[in-house]
PDB file of N, CA and C in Angstrom:
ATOM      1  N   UNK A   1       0.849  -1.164   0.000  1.00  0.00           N
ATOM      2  CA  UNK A   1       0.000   0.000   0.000  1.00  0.00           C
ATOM      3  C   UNK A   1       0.896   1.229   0.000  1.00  0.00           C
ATOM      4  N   UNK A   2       0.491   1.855  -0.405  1.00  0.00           N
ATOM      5  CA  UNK A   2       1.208   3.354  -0.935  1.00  0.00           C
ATOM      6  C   UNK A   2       0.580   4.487  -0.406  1.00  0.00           C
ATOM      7  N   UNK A   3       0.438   5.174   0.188  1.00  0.00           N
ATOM      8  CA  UNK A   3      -0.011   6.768   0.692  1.00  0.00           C
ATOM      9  C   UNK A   3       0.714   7.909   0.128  1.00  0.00           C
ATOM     10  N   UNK A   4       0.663   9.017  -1.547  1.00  0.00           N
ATOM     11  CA  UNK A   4       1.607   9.660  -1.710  1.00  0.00           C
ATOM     12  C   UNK A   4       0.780  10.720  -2.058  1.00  0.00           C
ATOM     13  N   UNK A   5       1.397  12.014  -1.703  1.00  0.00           N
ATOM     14  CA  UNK A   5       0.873  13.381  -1.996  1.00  0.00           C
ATOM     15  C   UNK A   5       1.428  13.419  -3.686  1.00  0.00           C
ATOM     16  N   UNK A   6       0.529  13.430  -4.266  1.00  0.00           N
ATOM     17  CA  UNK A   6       0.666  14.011  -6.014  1.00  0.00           C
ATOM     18  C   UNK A   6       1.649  15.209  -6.652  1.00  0.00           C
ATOM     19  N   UNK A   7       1.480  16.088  -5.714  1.00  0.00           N
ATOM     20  CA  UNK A   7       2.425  17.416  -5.562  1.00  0.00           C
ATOM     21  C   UNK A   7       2.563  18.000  -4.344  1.00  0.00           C
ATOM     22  N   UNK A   8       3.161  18.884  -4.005  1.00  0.00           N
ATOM     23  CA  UNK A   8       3.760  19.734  -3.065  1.00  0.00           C
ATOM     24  C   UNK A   8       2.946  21.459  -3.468  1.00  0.00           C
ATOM     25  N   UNK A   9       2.025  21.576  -2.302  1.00  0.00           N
ATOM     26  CA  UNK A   9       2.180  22.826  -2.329  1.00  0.00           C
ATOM     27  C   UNK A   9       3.329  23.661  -1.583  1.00  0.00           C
ATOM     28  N   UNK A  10       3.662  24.819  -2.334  1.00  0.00           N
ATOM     29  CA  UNK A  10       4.912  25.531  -1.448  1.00  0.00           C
ATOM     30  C   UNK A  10       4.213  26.801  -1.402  1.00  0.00           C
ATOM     31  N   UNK A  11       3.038  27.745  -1.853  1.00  0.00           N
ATOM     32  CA  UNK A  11       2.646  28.711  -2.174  1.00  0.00           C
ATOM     33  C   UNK A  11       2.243  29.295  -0.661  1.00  0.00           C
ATOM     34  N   UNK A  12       1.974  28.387   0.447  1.00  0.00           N
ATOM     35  CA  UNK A  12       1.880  29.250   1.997  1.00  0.00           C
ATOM     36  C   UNK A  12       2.979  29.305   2.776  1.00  0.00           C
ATOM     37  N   UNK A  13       4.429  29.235   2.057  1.00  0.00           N
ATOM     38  CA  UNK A  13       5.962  29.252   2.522  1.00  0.00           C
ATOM     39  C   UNK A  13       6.051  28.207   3.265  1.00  0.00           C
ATOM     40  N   UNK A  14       5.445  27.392   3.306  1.00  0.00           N
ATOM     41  CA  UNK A  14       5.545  25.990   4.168  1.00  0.00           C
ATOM     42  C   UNK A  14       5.471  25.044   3.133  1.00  0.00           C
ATOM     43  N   UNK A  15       6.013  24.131   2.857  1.00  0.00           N
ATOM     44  CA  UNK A  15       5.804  22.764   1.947  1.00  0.00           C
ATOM     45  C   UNK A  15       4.819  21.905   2.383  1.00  0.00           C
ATOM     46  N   UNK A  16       3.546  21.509   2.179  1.00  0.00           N
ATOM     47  CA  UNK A  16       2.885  20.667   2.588  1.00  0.00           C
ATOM     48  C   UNK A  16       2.092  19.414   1.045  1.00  0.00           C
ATOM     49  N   UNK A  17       1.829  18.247   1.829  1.00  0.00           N
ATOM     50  CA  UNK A  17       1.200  17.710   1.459  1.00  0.00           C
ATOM     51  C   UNK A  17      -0.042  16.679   2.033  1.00  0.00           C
ATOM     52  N   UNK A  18       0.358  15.662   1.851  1.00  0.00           N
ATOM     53  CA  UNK A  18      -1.235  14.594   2.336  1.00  0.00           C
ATOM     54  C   UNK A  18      -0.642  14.329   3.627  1.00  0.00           C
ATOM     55  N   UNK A  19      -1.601  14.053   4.968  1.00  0.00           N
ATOM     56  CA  UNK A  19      -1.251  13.764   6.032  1.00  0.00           C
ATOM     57  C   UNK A  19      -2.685  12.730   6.811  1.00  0.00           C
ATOM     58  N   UNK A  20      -2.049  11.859   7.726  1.00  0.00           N
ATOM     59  CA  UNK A  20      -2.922  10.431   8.434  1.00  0.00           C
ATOM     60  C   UNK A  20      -2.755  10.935   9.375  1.00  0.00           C
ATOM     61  N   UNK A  21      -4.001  11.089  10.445  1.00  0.00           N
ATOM     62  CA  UNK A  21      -3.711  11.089  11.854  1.00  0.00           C
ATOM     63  C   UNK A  21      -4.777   9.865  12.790  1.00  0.00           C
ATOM     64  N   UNK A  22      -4.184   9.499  13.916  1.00  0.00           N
ATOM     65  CA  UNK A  22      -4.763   8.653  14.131  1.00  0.00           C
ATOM     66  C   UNK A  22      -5.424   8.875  15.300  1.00  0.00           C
ATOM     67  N   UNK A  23      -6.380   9.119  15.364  1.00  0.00           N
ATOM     68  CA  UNK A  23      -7.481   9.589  16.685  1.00  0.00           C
ATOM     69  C   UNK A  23      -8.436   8.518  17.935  1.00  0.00           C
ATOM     70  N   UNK A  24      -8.458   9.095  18.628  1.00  0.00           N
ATOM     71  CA  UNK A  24      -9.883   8.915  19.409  1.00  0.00           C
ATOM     72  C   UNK A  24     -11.046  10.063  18.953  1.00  0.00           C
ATOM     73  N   UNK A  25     -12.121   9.121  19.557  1.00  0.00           N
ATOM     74  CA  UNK A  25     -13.349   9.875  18.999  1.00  0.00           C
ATOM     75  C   UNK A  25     -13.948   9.806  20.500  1.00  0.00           C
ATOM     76  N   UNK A  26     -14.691  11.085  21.007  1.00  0.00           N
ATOM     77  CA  UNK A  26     -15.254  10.855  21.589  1.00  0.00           C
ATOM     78  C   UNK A  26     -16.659  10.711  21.704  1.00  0.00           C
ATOM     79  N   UNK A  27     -17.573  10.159  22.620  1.00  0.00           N
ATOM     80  CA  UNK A  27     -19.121   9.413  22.270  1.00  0.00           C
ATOM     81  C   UNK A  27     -19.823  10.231  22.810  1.00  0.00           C
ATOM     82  N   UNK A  28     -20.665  10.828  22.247  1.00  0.00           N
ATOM     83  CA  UNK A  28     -21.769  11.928  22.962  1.00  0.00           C
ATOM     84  C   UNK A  28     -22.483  10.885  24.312  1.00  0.00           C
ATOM     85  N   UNK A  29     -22.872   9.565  23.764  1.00  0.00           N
ATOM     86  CA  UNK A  29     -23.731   8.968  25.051  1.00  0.00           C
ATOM     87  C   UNK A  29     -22.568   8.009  26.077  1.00  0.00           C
ATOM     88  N   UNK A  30     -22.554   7.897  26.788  1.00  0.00           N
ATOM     89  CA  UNK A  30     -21.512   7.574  27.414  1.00  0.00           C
ATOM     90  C   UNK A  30     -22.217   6.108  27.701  1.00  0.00           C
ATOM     91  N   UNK A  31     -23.579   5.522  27.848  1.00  0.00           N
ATOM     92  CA  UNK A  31     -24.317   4.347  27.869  1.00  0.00           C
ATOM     93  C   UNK A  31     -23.872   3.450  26.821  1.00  0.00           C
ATOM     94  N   UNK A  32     -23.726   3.907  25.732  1.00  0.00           N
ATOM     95  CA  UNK A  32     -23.930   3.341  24.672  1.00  0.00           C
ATOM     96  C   UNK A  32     -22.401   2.529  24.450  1.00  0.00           C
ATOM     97  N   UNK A  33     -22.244   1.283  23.643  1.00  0.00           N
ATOM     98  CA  UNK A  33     -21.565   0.359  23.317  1.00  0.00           C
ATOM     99  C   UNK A  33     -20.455   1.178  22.699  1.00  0.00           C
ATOM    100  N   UNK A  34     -19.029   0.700  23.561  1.00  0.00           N
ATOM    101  CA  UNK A  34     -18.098   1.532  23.149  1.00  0.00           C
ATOM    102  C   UNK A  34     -17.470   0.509  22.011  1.00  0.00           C
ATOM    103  N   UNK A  35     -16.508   1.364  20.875  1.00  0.00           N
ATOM    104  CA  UNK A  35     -15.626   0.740  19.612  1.00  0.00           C
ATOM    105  C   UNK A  35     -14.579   1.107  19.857  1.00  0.00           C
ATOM    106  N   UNK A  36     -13.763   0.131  19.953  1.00  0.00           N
ATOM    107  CA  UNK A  36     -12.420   0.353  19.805  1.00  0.00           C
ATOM    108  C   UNK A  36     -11.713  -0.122  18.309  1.00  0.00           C
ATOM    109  N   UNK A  37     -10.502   0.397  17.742  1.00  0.00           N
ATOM    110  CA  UNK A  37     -10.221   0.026  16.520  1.00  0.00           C
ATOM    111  C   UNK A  37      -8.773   0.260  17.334  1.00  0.00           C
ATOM    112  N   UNK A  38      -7.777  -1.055  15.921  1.00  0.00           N
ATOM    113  CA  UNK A  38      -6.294  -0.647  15.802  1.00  0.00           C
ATOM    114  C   UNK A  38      -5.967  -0.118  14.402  1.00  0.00           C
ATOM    115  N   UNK A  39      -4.726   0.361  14.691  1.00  0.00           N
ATOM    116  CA  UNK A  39      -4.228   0.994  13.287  1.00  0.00           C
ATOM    117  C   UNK A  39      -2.769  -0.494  13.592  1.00  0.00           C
ATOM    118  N   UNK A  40      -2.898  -0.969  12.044  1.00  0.00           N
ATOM    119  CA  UNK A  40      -1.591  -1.852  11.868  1.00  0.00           C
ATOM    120  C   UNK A  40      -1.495  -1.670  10.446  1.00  0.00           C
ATOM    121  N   UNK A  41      -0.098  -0.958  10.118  1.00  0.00           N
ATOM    122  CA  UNK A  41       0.465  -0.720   9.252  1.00  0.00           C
ATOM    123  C   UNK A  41       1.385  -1.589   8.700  1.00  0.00           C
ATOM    124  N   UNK A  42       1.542  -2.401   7.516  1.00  0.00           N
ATOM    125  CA  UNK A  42       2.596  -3.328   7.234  1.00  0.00           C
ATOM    126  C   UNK A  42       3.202  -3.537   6.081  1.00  0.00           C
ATOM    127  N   UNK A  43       4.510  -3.049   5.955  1.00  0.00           N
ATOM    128  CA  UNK A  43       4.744  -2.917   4.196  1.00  0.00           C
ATOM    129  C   UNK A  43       4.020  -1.824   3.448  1.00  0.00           C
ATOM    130  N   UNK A  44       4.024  -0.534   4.429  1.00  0.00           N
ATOM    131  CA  UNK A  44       3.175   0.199   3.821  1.00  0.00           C
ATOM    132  C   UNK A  44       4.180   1.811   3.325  1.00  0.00           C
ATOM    133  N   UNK A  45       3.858   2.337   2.491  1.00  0.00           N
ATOM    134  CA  UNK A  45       5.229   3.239   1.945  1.00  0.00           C
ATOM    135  C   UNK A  45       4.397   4.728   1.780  1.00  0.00           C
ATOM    136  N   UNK A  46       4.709   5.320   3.058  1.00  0.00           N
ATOM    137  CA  UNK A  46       4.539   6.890   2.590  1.00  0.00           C
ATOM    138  C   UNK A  46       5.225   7.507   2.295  1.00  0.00           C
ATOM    139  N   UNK A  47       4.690   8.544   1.169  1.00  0.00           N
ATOM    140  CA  UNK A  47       5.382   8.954   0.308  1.00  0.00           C
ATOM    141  C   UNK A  47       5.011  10.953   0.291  1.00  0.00           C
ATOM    142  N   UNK A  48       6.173  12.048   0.759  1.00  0.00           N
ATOM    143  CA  UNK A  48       5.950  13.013   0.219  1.00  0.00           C
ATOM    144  C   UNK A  48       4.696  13.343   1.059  1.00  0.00           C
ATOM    145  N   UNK A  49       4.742  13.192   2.384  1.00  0.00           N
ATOM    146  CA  UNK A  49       3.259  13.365   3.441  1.00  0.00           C
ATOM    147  C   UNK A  49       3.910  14.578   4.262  1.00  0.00           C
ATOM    148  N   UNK A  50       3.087  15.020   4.716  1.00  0.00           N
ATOM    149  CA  UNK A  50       2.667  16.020   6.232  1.00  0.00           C
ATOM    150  C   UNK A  50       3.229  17.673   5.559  1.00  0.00           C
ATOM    151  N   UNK A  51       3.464  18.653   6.350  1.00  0.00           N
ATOM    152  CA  UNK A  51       3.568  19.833   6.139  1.00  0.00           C
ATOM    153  C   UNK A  51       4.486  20.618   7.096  1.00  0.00           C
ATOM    154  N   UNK A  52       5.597  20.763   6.811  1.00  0.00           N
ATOM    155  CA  UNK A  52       6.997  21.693   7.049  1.00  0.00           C
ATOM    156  C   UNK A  52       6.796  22.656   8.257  1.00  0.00           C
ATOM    157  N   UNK A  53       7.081  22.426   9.516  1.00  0.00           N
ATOM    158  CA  UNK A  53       6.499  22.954  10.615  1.00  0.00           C
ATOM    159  C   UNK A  53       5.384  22.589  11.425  1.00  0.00           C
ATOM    160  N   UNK A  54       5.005  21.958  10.830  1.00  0.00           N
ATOM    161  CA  UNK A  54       3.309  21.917  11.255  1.00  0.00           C
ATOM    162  C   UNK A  54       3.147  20.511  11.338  1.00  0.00           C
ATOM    163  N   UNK A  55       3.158  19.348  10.649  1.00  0.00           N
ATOM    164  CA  UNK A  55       2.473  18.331  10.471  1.00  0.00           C
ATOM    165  C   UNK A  55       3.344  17.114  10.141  1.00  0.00           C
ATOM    166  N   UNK A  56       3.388  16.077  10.878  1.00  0.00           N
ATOM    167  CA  UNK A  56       4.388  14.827   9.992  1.00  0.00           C
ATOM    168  C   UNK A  56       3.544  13.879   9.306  1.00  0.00           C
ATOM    169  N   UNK A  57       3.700  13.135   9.236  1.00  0.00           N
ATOM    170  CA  UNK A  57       3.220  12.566   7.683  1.00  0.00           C
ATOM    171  C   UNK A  57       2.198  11.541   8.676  1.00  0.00           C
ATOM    172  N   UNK A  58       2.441  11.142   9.567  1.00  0.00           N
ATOM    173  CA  UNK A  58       1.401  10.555  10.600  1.00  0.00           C
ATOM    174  C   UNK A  58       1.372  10.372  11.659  1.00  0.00           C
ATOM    175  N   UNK A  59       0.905  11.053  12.680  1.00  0.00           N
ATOM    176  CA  UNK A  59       0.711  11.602  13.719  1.00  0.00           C
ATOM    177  C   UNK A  59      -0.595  10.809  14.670  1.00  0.00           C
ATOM    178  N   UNK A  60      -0.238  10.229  15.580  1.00  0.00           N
ATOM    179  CA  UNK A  60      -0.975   9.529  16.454  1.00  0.00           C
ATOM    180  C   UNK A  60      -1.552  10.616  17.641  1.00  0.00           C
ATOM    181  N   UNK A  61      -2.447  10.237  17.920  1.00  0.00           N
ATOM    182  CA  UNK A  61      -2.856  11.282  19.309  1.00  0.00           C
ATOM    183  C   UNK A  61      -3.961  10.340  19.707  1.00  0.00           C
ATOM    184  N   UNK A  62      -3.870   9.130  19.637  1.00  0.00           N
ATOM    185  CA  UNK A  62      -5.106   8.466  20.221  1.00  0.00           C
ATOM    186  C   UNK A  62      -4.807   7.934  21.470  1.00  0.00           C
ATOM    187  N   UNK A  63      -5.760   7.978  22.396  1.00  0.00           N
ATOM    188  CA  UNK A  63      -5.695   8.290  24.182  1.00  0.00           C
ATOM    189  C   UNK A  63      -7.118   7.195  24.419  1.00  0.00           C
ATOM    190  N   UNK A  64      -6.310   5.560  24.888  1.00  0.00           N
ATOM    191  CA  UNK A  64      -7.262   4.507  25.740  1.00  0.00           C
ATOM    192  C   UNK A  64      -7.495   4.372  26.776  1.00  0.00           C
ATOM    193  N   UNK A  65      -8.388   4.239  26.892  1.00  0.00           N
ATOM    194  CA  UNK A  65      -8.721   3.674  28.963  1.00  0.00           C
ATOM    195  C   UNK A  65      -8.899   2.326  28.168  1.00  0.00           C
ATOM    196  N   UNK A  66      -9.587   1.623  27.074  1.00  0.00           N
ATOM    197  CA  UNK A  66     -10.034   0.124  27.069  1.00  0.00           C
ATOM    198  C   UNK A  66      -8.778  -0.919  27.687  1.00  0.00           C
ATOM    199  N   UNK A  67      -9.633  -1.776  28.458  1.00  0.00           N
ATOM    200  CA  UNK A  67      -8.478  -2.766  28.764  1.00  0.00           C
ATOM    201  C   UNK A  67      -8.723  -4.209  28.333  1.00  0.00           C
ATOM    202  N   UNK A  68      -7.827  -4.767  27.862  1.00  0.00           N
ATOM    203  CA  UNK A  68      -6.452  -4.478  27.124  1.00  0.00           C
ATOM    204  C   UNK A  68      -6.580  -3.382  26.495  1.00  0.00           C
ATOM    205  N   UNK A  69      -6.214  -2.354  26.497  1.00  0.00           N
ATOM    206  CA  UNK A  69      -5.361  -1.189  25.144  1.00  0.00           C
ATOM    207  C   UNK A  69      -5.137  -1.843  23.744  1.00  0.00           C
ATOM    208  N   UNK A  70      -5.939  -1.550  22.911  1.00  0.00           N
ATOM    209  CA  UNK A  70      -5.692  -1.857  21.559  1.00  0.00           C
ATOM    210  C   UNK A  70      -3.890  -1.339  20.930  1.00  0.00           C
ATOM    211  N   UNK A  71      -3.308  -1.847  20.419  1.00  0.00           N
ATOM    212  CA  UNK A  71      -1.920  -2.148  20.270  1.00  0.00           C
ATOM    213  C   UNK A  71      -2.365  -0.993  19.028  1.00  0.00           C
ATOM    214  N   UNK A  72      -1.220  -0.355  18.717  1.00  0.00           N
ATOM    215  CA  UNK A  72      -1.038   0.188  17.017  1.00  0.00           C
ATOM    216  C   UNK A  72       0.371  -0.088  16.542  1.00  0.00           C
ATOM    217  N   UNK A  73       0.471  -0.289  15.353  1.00  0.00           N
ATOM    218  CA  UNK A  73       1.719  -0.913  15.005  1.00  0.00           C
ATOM    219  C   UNK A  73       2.129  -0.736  13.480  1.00  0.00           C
ATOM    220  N   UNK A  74       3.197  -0.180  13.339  1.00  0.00           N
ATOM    221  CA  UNK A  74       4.011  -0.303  12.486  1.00  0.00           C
ATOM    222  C   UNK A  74       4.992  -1.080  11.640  1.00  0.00           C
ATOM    223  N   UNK A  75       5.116  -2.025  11.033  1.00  0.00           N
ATOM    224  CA  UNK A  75       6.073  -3.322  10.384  1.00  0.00           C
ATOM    225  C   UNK A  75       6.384  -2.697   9.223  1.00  0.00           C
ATOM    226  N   UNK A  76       7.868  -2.649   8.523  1.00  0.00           N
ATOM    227  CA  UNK A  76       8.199  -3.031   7.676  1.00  0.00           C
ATOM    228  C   UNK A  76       7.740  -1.553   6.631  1.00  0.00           C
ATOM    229  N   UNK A  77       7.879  -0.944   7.667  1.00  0.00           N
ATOM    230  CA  UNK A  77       6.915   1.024   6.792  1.00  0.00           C
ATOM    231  C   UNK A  77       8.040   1.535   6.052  1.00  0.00           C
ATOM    232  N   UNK A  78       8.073   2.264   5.446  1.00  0.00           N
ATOM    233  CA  UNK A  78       9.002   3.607   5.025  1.00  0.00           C
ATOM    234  C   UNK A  78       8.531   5.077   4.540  1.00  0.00           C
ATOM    235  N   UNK A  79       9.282   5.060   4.889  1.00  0.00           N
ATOM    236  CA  UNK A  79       8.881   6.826   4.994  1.00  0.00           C
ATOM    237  C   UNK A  79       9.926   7.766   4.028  1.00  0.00           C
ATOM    238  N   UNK A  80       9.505   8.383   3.296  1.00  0.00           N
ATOM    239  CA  UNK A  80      10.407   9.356   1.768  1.00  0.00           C
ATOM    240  C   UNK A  80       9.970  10.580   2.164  1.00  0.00           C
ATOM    241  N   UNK A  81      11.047  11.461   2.056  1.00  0.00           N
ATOM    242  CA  UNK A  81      10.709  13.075   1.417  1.00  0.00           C
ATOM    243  C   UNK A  81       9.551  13.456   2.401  1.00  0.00           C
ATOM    244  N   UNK A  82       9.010  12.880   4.219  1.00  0.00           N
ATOM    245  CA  UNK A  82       8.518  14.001   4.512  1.00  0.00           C
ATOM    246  C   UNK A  82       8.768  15.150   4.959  1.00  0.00           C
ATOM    247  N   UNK A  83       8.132  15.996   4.772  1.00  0.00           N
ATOM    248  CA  UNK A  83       7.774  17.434   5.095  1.00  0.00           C
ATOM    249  C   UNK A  83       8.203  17.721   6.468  1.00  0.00           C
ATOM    250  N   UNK A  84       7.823  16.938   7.208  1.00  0.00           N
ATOM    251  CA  UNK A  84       7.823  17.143   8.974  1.00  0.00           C
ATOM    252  C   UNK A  84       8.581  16.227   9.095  1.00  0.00           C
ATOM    253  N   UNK A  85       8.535  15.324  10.685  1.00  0.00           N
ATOM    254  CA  UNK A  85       8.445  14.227  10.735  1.00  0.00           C
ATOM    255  C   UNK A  85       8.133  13.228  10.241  1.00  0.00           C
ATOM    256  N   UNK A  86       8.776  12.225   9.999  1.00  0.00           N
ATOM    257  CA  UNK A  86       7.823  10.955   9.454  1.00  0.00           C
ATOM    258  C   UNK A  86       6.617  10.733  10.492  1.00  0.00           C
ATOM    259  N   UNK A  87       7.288  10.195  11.663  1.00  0.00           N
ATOM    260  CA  UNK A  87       6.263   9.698  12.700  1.00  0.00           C
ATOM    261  C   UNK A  87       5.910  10.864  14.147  1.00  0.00           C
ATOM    262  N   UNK A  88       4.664  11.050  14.406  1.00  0.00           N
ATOM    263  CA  UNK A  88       4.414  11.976  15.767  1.00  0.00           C
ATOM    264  C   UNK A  88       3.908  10.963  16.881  1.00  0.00           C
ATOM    265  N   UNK A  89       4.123  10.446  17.441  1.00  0.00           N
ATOM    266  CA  UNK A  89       3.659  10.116  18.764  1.00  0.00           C
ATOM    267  C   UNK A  89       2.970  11.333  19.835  1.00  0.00           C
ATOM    268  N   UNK A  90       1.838  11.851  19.788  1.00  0.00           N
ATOM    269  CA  UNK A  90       1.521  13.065  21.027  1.00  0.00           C
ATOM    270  C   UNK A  90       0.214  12.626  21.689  1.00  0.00           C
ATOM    271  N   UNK A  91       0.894  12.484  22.828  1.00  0.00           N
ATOM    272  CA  UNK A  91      -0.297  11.542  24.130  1.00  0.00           C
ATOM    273  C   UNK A  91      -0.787  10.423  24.110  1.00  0.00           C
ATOM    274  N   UNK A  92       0.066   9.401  23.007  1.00  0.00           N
ATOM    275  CA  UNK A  92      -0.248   8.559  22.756  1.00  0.00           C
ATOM    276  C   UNK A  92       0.032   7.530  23.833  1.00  0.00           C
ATOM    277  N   UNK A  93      -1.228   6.842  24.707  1.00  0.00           N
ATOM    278  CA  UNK A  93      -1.006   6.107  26.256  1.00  0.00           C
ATOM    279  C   UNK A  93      -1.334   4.716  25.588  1.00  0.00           C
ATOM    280  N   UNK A  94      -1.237   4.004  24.229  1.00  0.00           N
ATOM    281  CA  UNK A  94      -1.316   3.024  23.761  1.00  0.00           C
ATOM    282  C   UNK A  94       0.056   2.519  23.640  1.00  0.00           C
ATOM    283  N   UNK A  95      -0.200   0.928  23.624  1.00  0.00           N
ATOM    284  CA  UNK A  95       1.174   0.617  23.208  1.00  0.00           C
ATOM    285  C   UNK A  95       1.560   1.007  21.354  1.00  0.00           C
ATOM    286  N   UNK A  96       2.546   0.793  21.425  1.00  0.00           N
ATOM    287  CA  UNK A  96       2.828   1.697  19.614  1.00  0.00           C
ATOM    288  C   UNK A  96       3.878   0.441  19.552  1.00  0.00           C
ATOM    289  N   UNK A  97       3.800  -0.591  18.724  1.00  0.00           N
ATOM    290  CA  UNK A  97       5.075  -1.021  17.997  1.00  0.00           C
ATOM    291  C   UNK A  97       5.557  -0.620  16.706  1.00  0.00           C
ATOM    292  N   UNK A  98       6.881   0.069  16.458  1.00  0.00           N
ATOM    293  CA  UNK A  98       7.484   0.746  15.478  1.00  0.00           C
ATOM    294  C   UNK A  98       8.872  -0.501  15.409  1.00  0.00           C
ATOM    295  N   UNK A  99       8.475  -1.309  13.844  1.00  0.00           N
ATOM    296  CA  UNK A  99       9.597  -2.734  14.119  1.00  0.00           C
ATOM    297  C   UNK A  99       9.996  -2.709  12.521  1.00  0.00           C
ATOM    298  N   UNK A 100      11.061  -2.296  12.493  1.00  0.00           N
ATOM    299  CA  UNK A 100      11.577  -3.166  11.231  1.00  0.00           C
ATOM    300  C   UNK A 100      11.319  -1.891   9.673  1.00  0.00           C
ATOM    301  N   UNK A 101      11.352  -0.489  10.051  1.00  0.00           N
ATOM    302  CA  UNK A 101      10.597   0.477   9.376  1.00  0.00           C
ATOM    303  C   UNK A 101      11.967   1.345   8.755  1.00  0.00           C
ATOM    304  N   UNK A 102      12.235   2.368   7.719  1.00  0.00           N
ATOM    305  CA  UNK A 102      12.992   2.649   7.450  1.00  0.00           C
ATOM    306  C   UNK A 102      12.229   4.347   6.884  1.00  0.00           C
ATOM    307  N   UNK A 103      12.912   5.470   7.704  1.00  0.00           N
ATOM    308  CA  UNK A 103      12.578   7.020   7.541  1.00  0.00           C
ATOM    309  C   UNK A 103      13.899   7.761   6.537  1.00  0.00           C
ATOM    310  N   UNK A 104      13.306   8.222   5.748  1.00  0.00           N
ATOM    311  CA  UNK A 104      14.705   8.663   4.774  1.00  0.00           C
ATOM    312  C   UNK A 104      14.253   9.903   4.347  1.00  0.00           C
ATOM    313  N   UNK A 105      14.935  11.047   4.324  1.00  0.00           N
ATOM    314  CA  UNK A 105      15.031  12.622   3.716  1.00  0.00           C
ATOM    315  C   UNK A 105      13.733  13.088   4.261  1.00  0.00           C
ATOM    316  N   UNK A 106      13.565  12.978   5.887  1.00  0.00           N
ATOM    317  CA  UNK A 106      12.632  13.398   6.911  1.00  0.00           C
ATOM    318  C   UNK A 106      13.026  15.309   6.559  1.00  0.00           C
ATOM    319  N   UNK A 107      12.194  15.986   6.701  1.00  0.00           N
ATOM    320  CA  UNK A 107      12.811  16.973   7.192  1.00  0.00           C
ATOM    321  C   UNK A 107      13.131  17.567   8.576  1.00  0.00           C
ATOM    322  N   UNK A 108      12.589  17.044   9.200  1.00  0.00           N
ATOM    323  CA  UNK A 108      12.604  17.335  10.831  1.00  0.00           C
ATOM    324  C   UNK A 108      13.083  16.231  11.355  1.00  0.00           C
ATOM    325  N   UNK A 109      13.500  15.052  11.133  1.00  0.00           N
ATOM    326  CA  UNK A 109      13.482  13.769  11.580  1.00  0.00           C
ATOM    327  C   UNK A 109      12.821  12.789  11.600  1.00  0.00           C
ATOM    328  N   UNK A 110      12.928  11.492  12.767  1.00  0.00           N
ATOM    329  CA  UNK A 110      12.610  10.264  11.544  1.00  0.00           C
ATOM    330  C   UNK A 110      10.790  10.083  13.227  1.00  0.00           C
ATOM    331  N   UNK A 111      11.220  10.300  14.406  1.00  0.00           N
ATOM    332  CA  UNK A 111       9.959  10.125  15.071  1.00  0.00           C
ATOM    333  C   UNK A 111      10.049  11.243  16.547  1.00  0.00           C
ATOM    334  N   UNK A 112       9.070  11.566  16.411  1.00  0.00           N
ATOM    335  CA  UNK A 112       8.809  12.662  17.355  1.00  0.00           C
ATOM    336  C   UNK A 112       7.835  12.136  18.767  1.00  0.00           C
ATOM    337  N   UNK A 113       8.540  11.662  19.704  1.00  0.00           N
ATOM    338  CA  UNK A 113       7.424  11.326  20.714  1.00  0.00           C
ATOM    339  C   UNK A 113       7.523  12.677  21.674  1.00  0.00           C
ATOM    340  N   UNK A 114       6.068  13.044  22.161  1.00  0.00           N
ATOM    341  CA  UNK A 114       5.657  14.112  22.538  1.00  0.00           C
ATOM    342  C   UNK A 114       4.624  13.612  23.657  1.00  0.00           C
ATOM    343  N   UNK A 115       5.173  13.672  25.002  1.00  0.00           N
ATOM    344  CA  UNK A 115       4.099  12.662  25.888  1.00  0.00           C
ATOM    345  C   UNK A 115       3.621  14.073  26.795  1.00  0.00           C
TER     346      UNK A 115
END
């Protein structure tokens, strides 16, 4: 699987392109049947993502109480030409496995954990 921004805008002095973030949602009824989801990424190649200051190409901010904690995970990823960071970790209280992944011509670097 492939995730790639088509072009680069540069016209707001920032370079940006396509960006994934990975959330919680919160439930207006608090009664009601909760969903939990994982994100597992594998062999998956982003390409030319997030926005120069501002944004890395995928950025987690999802925050569990479920127990077990749904796992999110990374295998075998790569990461080209982003903008930001490749990877943001911010408040992320899940476990995160990042195994076996390769970040190249990051502009900010290859993972940003932000607790």
């Amino acid at each position: 699987v492939v995730f790639a921004s088509h072009t680069i805008d540069t016209t707001g002095g920032s370079a940006y392109g396509g960006h994934i973030e990975i959330i919680d949602l919160t439930l207006d009824d608090i009664d009601a049947t909760k969903w939990v989801g994982t994100a597992d990424f594998r062999y998956t190649h982003f390409e030319t993502l997030g926005k120069g200051a501002l944004s890395a190409a995928v950025k987690v901010t999802y925050s569990s109480n479920f127990e077990p904690p749904p796992v999110i995970s990374f295998h075998g990823c790569s990461w080209t030409n982003s903008q930001e960071y490749a990877l943001h970790l911010e408040s992320a209280n899940v476990p995160t496995l990042i195994t076996e992944n390769v970040m190249f011509r990051s502009y900010n670097g290859g993972i940003f954990l932000q607790t």
